[in-house]
PDB file of N, CA and C in Angstrom:
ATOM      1  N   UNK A   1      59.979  10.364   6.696  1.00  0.00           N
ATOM      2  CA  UNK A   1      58.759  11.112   6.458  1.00  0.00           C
ATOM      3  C   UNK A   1      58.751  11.600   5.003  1.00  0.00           C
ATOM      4  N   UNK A   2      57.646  11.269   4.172  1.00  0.00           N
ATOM      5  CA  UNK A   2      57.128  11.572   3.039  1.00  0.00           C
ATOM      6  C   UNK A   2      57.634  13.157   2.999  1.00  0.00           C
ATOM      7  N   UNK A   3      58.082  14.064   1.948  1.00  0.00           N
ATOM      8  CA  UNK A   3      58.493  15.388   1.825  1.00  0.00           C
ATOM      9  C   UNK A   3      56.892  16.375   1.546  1.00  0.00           C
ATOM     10  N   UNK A   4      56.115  15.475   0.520  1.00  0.00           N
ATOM     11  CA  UNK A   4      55.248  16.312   0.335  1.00  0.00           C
ATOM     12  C   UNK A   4      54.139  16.139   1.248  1.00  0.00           C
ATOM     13  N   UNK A   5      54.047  14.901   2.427  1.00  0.00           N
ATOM     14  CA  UNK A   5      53.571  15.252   3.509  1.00  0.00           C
ATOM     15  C   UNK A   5      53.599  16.209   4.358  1.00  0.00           C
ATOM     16  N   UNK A   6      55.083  16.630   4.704  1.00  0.00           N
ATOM     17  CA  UNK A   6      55.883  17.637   5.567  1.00  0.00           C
ATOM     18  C   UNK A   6      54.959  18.992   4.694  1.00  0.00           C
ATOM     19  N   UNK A   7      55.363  19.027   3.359  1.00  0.00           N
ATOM     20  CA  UNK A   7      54.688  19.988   3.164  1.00  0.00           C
ATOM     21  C   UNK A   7      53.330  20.837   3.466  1.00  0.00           C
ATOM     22  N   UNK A   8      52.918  19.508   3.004  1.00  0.00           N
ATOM     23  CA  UNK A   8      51.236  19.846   3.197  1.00  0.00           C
ATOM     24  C   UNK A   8      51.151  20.417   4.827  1.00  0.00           C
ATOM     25  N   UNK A   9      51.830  19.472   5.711  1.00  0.00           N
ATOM     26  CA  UNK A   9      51.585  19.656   7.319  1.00  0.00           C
ATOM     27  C   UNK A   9      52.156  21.352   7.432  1.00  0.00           C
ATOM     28  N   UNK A  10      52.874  21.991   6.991  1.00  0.00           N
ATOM     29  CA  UNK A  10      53.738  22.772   6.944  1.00  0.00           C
ATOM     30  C   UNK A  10      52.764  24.017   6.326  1.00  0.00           C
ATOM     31  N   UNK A  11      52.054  23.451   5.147  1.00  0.00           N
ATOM     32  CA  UNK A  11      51.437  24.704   5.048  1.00  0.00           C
ATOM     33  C   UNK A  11      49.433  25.156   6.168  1.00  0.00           C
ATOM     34  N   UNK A  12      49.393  23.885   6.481  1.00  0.00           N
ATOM     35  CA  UNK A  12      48.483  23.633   7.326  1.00  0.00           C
ATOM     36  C   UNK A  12      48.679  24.433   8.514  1.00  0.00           C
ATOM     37  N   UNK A  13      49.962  24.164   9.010  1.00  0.00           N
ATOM     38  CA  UNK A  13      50.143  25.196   9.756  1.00  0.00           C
ATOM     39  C   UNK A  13      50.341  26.590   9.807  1.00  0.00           C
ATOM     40  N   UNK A  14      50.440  26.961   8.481  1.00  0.00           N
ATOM     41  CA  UNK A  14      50.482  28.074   8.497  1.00  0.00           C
ATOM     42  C   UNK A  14      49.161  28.896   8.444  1.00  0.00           C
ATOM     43  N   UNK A  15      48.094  28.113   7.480  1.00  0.00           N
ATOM     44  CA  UNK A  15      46.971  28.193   7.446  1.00  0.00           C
ATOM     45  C   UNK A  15      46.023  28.841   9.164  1.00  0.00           C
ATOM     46  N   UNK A  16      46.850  27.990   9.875  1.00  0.00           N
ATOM     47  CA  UNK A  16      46.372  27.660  10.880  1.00  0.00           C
ATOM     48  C   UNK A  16      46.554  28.767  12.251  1.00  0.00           C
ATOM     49  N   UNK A  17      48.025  29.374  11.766  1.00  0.00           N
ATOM     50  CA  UNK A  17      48.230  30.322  11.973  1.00  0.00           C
ATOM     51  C   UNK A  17      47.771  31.492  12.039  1.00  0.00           C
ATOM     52  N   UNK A  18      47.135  31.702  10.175  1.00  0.00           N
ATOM     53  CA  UNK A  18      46.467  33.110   9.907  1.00  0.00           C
ATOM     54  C   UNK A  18      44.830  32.940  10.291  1.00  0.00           C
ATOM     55  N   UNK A  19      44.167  31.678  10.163  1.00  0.00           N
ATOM     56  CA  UNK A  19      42.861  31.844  10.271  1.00  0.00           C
ATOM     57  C   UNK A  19      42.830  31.764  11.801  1.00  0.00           C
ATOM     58  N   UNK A  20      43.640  31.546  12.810  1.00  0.00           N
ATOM     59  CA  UNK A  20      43.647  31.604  14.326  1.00  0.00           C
ATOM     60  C   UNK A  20      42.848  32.785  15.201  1.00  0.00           C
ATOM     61  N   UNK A  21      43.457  33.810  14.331  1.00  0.00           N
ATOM     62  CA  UNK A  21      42.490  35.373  15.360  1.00  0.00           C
ATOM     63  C   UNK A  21      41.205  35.567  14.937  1.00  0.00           C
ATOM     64  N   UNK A  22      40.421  34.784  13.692  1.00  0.00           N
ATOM     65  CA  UNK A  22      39.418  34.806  13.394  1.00  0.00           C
ATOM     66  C   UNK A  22      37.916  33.268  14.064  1.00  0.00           C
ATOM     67  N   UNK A  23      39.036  32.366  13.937  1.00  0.00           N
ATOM     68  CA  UNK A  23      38.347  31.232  15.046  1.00  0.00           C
ATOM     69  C   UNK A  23      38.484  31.219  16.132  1.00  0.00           C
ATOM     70  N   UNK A  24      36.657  30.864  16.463  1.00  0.00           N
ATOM     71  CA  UNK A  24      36.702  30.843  18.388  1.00  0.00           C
ATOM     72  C   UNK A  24      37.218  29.618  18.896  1.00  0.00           C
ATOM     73  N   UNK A  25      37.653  28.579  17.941  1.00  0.00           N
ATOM     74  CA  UNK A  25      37.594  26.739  18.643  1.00  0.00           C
ATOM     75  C   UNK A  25      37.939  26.279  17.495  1.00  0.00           C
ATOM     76  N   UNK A  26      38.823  25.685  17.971  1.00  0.00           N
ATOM     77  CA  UNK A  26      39.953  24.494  17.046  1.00  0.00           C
ATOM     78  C   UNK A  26      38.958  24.004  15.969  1.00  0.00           C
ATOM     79  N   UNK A  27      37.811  23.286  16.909  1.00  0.00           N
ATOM     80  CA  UNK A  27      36.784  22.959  15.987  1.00  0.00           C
ATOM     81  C   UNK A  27      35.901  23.504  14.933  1.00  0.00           C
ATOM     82  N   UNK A  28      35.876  25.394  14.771  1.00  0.00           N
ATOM     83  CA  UNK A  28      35.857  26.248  14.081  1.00  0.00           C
ATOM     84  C   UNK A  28      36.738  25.834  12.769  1.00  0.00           C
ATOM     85  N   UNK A  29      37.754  26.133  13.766  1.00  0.00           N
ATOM     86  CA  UNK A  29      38.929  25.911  12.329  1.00  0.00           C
ATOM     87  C   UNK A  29      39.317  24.728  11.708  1.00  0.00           C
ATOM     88  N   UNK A  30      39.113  23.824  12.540  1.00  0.00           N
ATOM     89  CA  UNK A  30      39.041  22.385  11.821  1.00  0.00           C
ATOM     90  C   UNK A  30      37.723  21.912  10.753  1.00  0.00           C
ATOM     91  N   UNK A  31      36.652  22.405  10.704  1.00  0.00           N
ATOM     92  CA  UNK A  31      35.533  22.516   9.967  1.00  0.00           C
ATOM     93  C   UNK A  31      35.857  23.177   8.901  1.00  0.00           C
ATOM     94  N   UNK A  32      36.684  24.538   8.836  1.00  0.00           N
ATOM     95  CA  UNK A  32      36.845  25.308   7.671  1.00  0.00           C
ATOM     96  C   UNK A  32      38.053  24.535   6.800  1.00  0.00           C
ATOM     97  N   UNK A  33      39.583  23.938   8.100  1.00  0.00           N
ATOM     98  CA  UNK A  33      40.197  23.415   6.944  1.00  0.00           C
ATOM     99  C   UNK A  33      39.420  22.402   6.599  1.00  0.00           C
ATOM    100  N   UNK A  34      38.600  21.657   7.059  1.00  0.00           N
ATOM    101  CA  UNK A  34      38.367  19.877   6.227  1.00  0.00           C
ATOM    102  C   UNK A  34      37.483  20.527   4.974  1.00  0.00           C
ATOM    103  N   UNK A  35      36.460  21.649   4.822  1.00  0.00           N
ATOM    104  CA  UNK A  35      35.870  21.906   3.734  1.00  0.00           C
ATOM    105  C   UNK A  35      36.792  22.511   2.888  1.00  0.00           C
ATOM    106  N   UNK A  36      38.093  23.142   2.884  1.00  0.00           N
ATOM    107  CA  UNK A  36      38.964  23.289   2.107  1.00  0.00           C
ATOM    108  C   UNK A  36      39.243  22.458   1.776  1.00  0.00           C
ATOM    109  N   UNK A  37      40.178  21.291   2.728  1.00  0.00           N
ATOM    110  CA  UNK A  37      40.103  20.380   2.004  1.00  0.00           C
ATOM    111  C   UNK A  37      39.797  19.031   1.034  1.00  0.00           C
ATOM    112  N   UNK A  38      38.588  19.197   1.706  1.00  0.00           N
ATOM    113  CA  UNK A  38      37.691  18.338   0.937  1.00  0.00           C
ATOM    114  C   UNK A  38      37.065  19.312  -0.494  1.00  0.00           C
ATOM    115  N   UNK A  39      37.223  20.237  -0.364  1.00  0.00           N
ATOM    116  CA  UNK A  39      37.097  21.436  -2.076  1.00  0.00           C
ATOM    117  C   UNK A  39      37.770  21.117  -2.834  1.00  0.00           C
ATOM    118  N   UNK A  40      39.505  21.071  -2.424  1.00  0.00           N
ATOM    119  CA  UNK A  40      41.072  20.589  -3.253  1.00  0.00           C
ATOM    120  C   UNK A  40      40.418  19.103  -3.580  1.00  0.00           C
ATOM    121  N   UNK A  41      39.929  18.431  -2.719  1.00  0.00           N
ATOM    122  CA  UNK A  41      39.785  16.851  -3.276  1.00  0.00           C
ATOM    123  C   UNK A  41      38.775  16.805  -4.440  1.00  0.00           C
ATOM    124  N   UNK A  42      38.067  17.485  -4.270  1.00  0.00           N
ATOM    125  CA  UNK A  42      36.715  17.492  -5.279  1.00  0.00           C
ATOM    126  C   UNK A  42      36.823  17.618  -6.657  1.00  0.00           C
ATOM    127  N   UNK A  43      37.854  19.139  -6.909  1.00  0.00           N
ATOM    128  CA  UNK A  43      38.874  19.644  -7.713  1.00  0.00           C
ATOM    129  C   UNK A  43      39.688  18.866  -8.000  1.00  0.00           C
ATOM    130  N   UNK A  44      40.326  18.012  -7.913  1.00  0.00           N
ATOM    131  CA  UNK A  44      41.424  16.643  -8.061  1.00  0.00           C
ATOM    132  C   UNK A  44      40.869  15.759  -8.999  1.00  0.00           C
ATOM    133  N   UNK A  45      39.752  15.135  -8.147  1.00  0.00           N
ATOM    134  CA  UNK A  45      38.914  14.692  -8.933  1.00  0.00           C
ATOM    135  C   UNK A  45      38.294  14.932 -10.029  1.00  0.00           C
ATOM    136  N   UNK A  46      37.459  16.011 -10.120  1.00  0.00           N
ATOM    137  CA  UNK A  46      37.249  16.497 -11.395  1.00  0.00           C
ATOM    138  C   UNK A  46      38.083  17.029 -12.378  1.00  0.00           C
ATOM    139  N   UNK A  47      39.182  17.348 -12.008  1.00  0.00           N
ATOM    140  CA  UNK A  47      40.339  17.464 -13.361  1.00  0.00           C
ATOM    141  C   UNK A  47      40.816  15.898 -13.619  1.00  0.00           C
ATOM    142  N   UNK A  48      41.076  14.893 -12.873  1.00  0.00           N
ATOM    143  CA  UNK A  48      41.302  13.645 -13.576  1.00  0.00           C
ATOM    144  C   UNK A  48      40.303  12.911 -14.122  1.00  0.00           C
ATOM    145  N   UNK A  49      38.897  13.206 -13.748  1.00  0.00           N
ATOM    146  CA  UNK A  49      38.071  12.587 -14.991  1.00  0.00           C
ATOM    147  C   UNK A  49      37.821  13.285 -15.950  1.00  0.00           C
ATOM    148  N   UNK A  50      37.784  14.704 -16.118  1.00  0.00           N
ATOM    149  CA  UNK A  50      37.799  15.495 -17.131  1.00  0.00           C
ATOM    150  C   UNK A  50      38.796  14.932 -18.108  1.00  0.00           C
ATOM    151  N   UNK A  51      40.167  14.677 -18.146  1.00  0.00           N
ATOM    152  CA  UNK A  51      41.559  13.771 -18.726  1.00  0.00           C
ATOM    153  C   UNK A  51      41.062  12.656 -19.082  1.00  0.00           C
ATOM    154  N   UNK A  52      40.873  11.957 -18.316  1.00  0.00           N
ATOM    155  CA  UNK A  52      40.230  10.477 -18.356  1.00  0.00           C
ATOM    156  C   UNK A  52      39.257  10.602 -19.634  1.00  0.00           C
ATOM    157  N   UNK A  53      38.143  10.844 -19.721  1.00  0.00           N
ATOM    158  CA  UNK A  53      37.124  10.988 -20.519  1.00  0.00           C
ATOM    159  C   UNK A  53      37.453  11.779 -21.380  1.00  0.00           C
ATOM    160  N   UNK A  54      38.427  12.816 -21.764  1.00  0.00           N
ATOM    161  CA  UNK A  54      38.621  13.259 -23.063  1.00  0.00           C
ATOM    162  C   UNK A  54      39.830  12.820 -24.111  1.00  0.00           C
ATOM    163  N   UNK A  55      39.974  11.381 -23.428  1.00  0.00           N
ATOM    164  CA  UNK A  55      41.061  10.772 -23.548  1.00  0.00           C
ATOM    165  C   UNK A  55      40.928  10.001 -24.905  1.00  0.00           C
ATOM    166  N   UNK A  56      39.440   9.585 -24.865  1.00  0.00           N
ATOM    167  CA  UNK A  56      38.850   8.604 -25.849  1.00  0.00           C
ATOM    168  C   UNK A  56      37.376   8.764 -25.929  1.00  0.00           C
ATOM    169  N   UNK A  57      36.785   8.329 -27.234  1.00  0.00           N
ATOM    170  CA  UNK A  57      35.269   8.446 -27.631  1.00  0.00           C
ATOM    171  C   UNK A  57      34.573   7.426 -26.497  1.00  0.00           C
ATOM    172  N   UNK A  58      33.471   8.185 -25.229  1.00  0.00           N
ATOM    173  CA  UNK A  58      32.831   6.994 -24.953  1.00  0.00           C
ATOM    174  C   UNK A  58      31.896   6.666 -25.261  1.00  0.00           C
ATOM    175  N   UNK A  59      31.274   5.708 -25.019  1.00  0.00           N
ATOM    176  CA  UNK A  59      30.099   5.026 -25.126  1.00  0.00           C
ATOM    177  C   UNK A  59      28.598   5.573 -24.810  1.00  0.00           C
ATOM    178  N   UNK A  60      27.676   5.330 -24.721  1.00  0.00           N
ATOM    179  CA  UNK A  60      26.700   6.228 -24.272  1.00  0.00           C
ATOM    180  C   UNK A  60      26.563   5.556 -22.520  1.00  0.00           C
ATOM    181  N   UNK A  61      26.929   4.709 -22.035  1.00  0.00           N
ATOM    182  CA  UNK A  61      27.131   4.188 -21.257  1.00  0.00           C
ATOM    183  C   UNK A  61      28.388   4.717 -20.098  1.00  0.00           C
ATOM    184  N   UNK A  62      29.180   5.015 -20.573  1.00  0.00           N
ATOM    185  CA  UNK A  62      30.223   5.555 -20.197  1.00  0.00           C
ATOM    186  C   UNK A  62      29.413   7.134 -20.240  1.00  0.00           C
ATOM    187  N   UNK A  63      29.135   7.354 -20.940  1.00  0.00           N
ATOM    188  CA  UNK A  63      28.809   8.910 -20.682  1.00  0.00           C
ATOM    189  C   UNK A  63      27.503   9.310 -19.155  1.00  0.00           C
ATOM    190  N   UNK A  64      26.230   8.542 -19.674  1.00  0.00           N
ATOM    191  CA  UNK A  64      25.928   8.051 -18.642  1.00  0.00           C
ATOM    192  C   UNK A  64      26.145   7.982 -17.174  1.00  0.00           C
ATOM    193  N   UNK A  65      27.162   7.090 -16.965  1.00  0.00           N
ATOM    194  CA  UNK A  65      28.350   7.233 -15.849  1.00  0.00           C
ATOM    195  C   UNK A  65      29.015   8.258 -15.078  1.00  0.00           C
ATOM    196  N   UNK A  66      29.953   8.636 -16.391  1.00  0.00           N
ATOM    197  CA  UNK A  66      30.426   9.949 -16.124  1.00  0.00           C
ATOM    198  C   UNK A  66      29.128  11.231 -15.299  1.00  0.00           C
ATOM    199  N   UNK A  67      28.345  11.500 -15.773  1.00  0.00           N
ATOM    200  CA  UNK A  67      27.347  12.499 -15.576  1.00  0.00           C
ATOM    201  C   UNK A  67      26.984  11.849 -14.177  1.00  0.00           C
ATOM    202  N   UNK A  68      26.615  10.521 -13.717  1.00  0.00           N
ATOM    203  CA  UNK A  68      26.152  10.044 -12.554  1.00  0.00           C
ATOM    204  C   UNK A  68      27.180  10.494 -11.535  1.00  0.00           C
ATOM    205  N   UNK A  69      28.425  10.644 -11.727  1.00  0.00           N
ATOM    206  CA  UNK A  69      29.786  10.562 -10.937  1.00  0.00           C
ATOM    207  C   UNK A  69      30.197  11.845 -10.751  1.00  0.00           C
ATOM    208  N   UNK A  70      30.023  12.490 -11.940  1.00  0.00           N
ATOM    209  CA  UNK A  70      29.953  13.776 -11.934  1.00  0.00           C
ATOM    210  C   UNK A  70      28.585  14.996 -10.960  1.00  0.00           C
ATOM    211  N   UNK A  71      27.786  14.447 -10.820  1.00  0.00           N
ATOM    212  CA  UNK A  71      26.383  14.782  -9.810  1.00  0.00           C
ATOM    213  C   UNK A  71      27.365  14.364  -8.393  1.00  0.00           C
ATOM    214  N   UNK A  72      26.952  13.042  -8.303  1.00  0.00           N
ATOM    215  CA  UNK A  72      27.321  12.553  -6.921  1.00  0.00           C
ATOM    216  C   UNK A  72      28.784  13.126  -6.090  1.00  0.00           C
ATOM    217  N   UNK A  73      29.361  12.692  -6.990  1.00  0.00           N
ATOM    218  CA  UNK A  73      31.154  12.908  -6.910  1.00  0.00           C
ATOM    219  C   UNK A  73      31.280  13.752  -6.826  1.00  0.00           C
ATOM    220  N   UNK A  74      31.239  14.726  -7.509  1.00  0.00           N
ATOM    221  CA  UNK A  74      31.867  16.305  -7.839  1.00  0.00           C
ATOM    222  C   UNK A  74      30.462  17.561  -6.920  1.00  0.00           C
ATOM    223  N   UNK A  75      29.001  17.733  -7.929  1.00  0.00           N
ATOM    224  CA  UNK A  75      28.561  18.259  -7.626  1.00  0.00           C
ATOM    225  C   UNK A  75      28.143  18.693  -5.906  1.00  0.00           C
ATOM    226  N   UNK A  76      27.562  17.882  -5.733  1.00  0.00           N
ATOM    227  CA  UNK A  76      26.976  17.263  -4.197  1.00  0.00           C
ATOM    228  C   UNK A  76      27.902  18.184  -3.355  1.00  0.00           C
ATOM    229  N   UNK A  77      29.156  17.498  -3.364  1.00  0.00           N
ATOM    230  CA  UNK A  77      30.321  17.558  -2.114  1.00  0.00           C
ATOM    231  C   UNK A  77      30.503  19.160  -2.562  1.00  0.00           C
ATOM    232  N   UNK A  78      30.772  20.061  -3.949  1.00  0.00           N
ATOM    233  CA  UNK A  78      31.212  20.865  -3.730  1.00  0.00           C
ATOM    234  C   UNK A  78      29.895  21.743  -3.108  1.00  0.00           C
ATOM    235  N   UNK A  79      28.815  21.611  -3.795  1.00  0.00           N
ATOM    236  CA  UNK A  79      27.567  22.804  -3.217  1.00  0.00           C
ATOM    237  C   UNK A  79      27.908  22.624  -1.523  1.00  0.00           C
ATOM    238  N   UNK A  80      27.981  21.099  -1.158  1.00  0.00           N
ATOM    239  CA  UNK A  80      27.980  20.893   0.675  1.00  0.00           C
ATOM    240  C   UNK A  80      29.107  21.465   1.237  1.00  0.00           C
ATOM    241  N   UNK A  81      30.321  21.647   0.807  1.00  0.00           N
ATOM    242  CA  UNK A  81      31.330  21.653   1.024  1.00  0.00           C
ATOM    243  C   UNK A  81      31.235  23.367   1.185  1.00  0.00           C
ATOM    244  N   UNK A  82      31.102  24.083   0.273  1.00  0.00           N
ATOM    245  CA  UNK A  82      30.875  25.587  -0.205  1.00  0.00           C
ATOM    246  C   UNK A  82      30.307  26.190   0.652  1.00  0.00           C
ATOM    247  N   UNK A  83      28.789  25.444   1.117  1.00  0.00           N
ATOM    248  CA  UNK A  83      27.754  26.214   2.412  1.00  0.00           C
ATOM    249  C   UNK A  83      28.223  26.260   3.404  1.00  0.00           C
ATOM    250  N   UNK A  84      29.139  24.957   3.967  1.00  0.00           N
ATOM    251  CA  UNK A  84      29.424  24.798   4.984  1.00  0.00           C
ATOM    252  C   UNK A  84      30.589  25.825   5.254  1.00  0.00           C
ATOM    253  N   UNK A  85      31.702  26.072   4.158  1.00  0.00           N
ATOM    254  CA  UNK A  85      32.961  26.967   3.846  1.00  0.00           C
ATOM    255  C   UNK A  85      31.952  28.310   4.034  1.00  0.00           C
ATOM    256  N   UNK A  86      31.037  28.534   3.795  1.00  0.00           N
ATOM    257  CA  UNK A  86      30.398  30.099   3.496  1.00  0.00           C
ATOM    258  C   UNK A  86      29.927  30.238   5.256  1.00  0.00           C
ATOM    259  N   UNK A  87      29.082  29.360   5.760  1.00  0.00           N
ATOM    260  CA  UNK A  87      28.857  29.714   6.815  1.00  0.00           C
ATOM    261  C   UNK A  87      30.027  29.818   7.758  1.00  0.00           C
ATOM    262  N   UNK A  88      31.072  29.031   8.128  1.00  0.00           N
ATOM    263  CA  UNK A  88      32.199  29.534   8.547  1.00  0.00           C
ATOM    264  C   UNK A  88      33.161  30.665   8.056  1.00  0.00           C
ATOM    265  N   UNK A  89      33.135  31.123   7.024  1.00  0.00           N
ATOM    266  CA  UNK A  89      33.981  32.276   6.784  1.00  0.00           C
ATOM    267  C   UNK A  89      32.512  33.091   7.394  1.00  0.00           C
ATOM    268  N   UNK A  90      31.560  33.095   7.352  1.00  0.00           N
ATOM    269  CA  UNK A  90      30.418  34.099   7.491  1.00  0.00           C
ATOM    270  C   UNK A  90      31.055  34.361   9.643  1.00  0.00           C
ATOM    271  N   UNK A  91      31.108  33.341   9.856  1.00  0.00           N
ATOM    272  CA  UNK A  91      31.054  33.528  11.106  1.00  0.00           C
ATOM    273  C   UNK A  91      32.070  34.254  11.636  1.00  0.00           C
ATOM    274  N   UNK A  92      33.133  33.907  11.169  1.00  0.00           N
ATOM    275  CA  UNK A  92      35.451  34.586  11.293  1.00  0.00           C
ATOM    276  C   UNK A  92      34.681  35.834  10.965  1.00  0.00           C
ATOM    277  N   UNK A  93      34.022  36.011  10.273  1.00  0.00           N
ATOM    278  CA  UNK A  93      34.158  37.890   9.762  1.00  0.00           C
ATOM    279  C   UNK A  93      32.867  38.176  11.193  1.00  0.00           C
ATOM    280  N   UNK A  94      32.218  37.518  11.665  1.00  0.00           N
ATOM    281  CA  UNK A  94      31.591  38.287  12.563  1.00  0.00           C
ATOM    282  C   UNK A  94      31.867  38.239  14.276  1.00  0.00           C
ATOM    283  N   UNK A  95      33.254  37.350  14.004  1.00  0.00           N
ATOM    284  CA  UNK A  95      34.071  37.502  15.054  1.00  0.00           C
ATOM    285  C   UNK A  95      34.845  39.279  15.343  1.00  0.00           C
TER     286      UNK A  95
END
């Protein structure tokens, strides 16, 4: 078994642990971690094209790109990702 798998599983559970007395259903809490973690992925992403692209002069084409990828890729998922994270923490606190 991969170590920084174990990890991740390891802190998942712990996660899982503390947000427990605040979720009514697994599926509660499985909604809040996947928008966490789909937030960390978003964040991943946008720090390696941020690197990527300040790596070298691009093109107007490449820039272009970037901004398209940057909307779709980045923007999109985090606003969706965020509402969906807001309405579930909204809900744990009115548990």
């Amino acid at each position: 078994m991969n170590k920084e798998y174990l990890e991740r599983t390891q802190q998942k559970i712990r996660v899982k642990e503390q947000l427990n007395p605040f979720t009514e259903s697994d599926e509660e809490f499985g909604r809040l971690n996947a928008d966490l973690h789909d937030l960390v992925e978003c964040s991943e992403w946008l720090l390696a094209a941020l690197e990527t692209a300040g790596d070298k002069k691009m093109t107007d084409e490449e820039i272009e790109t970037f901004l398209i990828d940057l909307d779709t890729r980045f923007a999109e998922h985090v606003m969706y990702h965020a509402s969906s994270l807001h309405e579930g923490i909204s809900k744990c606190w009115a548990n």
